[in-house]
C-alpha atoms as a PDB file:
ATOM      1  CA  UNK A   1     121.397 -52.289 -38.109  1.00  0.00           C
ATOM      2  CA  UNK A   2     118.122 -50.240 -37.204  1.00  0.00           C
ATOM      3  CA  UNK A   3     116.272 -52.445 -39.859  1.00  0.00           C
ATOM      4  CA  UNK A   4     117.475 -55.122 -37.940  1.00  0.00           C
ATOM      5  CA  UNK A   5     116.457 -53.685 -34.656  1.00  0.00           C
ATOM      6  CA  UNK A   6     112.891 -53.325 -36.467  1.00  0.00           C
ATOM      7  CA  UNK A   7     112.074 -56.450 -37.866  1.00  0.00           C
ATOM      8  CA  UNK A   8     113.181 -58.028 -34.441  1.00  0.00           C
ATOM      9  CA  UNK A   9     111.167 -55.784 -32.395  1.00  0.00           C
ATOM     10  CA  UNK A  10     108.205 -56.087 -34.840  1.00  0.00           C
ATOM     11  CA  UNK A  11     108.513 -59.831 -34.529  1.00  0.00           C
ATOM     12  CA  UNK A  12     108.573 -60.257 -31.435  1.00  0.00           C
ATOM     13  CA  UNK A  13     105.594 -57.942 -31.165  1.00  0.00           C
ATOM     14  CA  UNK A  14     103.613 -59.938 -33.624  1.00  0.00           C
ATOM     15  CA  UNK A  15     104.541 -63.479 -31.299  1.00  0.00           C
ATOM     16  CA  UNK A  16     103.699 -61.678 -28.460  1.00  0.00           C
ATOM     17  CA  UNK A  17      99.855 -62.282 -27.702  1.00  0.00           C
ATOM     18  CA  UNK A  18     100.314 -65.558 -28.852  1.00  0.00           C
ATOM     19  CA  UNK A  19     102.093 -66.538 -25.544  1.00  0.00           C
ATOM     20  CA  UNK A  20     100.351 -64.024 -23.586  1.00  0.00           C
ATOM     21  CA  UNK A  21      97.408 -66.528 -23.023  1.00  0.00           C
ATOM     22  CA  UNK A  22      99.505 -69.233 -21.844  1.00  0.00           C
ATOM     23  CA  UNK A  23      99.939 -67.270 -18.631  1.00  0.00           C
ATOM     24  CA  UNK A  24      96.485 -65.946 -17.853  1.00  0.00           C
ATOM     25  CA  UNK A  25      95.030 -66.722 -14.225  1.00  0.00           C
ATOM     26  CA  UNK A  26      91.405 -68.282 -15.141  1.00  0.00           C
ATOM     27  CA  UNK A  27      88.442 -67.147 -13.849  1.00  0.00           C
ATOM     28  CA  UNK A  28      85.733 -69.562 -14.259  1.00  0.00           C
ATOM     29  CA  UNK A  29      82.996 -67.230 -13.376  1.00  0.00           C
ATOM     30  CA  UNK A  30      83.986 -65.003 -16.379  1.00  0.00           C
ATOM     31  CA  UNK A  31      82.716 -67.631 -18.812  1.00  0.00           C
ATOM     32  CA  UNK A  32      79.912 -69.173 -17.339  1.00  0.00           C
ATOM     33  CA  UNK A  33      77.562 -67.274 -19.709  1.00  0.00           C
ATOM     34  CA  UNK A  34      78.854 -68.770 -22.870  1.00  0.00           C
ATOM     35  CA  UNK A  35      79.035 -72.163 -21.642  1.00  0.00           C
ATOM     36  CA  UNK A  36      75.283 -74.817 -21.390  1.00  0.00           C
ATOM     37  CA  UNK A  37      73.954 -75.714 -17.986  1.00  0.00           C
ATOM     38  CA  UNK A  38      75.346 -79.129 -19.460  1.00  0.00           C
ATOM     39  CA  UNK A  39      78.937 -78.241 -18.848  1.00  0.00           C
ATOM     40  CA  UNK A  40      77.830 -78.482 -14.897  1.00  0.00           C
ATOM     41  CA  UNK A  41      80.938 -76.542 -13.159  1.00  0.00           C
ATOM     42  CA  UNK A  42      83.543 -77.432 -15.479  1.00  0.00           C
ATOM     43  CA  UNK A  43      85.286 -74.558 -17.758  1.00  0.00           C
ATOM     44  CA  UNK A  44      88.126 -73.788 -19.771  1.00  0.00           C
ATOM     45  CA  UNK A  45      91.041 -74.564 -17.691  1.00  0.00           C
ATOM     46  CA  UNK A  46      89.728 -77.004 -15.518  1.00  0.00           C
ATOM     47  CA  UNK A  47      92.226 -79.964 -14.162  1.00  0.00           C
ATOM     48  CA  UNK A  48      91.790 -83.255 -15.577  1.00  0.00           C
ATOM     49  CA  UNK A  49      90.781 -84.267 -12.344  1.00  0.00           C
ATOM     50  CA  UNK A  50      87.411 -82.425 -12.234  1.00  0.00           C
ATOM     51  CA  UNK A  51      87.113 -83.402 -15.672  1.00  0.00           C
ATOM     52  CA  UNK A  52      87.445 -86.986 -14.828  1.00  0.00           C
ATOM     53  CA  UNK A  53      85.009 -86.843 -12.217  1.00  0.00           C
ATOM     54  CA  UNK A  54      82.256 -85.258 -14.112  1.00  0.00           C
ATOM     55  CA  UNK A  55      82.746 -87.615 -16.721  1.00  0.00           C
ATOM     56  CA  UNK A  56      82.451 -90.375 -14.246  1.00  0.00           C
ATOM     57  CA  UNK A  57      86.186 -91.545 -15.703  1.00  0.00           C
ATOM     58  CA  UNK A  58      84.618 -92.699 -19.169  1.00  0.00           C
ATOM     59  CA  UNK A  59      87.318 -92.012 -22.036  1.00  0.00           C
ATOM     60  CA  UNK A  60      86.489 -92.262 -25.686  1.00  0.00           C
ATOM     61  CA  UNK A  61      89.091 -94.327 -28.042  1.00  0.00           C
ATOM     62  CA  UNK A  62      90.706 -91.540 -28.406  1.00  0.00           C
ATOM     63  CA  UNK A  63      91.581 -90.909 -25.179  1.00  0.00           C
ATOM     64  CA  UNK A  64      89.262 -88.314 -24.866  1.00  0.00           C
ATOM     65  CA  UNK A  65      86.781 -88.030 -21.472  1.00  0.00           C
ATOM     66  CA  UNK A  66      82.881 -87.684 -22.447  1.00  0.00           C
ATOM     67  CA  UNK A  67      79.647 -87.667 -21.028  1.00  0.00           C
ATOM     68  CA  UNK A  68      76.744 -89.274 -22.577  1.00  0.00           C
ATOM     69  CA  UNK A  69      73.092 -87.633 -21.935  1.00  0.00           C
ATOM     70  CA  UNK A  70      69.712 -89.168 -22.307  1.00  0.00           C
ATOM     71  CA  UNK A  71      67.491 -86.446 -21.254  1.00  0.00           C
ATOM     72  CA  UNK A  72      67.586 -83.076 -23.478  1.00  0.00           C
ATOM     73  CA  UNK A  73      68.486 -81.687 -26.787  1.00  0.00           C
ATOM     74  CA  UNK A  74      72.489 -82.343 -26.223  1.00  0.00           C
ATOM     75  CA  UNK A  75      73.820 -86.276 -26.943  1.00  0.00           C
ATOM     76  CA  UNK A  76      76.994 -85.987 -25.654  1.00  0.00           C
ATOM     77  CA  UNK A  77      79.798 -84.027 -24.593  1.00  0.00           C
ATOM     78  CA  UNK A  78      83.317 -84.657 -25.579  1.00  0.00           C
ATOM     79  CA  UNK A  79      86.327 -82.783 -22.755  1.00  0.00           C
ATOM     80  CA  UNK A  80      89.882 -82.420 -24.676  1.00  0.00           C
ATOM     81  CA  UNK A  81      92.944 -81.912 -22.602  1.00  0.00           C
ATOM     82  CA  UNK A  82      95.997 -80.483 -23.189  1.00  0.00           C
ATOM     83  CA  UNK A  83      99.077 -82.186 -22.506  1.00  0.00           C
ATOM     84  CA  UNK A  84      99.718 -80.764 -19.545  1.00  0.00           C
ATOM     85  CA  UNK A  85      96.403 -81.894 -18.067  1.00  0.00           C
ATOM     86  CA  UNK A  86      93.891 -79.373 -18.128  1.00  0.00           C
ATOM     87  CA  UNK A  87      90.558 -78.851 -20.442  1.00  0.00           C
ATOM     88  CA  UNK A  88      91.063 -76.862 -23.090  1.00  0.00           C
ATOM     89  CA  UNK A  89      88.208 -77.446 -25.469  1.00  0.00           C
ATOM     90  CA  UNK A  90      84.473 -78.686 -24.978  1.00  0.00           C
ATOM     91  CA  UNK A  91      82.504 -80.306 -28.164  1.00  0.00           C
ATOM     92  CA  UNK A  92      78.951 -80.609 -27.381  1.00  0.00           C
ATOM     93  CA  UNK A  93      76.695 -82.717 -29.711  1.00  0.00           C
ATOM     94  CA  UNK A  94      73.288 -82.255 -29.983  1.00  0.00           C
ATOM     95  CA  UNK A  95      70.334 -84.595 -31.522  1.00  0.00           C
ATOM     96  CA  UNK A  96      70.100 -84.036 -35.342  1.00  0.00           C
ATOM     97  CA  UNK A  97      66.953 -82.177 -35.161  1.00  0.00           C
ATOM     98  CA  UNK A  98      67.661 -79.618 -32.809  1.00  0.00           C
ATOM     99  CA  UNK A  99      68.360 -76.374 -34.388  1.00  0.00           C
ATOM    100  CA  UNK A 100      71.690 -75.432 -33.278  1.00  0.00           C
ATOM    101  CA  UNK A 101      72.795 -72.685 -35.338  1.00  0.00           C
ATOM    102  CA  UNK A 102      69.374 -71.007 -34.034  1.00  0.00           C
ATOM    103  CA  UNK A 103      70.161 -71.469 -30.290  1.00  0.00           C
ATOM    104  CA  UNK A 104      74.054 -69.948 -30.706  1.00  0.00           C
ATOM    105  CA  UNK A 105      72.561 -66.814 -32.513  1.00  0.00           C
ATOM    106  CA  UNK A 106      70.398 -66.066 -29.441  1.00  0.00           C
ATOM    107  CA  UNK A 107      72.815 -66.738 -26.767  1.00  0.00           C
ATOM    108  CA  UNK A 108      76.076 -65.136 -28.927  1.00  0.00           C
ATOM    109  CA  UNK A 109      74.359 -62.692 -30.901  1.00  0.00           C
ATOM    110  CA  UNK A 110      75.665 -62.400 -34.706  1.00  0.00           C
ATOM    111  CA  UNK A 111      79.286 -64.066 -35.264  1.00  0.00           C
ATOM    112  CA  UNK A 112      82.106 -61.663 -35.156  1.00  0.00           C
ATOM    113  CA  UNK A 113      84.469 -63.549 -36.322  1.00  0.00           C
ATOM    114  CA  UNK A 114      83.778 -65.568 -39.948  1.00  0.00           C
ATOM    115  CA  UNK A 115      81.148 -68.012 -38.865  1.00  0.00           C
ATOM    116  CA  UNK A 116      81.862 -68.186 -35.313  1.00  0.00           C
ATOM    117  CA  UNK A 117      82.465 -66.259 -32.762  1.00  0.00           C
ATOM    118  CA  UNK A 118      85.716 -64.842 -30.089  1.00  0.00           C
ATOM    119  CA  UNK A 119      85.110 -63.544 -27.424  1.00  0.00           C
ATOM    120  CA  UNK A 120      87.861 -62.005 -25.169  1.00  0.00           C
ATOM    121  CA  UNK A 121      87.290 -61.916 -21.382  1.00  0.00           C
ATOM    122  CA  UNK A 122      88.151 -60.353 -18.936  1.00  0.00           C
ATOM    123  CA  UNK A 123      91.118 -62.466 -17.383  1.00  0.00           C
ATOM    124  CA  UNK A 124      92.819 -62.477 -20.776  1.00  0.00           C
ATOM    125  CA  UNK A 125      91.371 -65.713 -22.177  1.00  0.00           C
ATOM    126  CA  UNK A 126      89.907 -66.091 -25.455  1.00  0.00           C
ATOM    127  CA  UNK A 127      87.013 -68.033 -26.506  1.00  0.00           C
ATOM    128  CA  UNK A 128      86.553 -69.034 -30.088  1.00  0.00           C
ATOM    129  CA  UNK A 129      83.145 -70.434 -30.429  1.00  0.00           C
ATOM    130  CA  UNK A 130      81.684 -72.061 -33.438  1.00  0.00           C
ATOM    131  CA  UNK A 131      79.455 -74.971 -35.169  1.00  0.00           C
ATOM    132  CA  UNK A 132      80.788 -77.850 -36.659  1.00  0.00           C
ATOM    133  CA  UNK A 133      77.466 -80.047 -38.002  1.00  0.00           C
ATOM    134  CA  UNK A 134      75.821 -80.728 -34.988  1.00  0.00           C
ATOM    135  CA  UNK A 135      78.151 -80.093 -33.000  1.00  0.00           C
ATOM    136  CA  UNK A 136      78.762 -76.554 -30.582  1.00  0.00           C
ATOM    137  CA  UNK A 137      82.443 -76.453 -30.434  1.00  0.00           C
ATOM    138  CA  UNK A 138      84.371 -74.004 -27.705  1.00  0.00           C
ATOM    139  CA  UNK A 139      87.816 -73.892 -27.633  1.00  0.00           C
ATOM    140  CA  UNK A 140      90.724 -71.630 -25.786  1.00  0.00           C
ATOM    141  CA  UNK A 141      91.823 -69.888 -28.679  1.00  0.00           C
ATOM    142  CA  UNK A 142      95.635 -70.659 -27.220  1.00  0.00           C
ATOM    143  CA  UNK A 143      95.076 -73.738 -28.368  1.00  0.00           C
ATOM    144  CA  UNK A 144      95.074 -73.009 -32.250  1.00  0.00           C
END
């Protein structure tokens, strides 16, 4: 019986933070310094609405709202939404010869976690940052 009483308790521990993120209040300010100037005043979080806007509507075929840029290092940014209508991850691609890795390092320091990077903040989300090719992915770690 007390095993019992352990492994449920130690379960539900374990399954715990995993749901804890699903109820955080957002603050956008908190993670305006590990977002581009690109992003404009969106952020993890945002409702599709915003979203919509500042992608003037445009979807992708996948269903997925972007925003094409001419000007700059970054091509295009691509919004994903969670079901339930807000943003929950931002891919940012960037012309081929812009050096990518080079510009994360400055602005995220050494990765902390494998080749990317997590950062927790303040309101209880977590940000897992990282590069995919060309690409500068960040994510609400909720989401994996």
């Amino acid at each position: 019986m007390k095993l019992r009483l352990f492994v449920l308790f130690f379960l539900a521990a374990c399954c715990l933070p995993a749901f804890a993120q699903d109820n955080i209040k957002i603050d956008p300010k908190l993670q305006a310094k590990y977002l581009i100037p690109e992003t404009s005043n969106l952020y993890i979080g945002a409702p599709e609405s915003i979203v919509k806007t500042a992608a003037a509507g445009k979807k992708n075929n996948v269903g997925h709202y972007f925003k094409k840029f001419t000007k700059g290092n970054v091509k295009e940014i691509t919004y994903q939404m969670t079901s339930e209508g807000s943003l929950y991850e931002f891919i940012i691609e960037y012309k081929p010869d812009f050096d990518l890795y080079s510009m994360m390092a400055r602005k995220y320091g050494e990765p902390n976690d494998n080749e990317g990077w997590k950062f927790e903040l303040a309101d209880g989300l977590v940000l897992k940052i990282w590069q995919f090719r060309n690409k500068l992915c960040i994510i609400d770690n909720s989401q994996f």
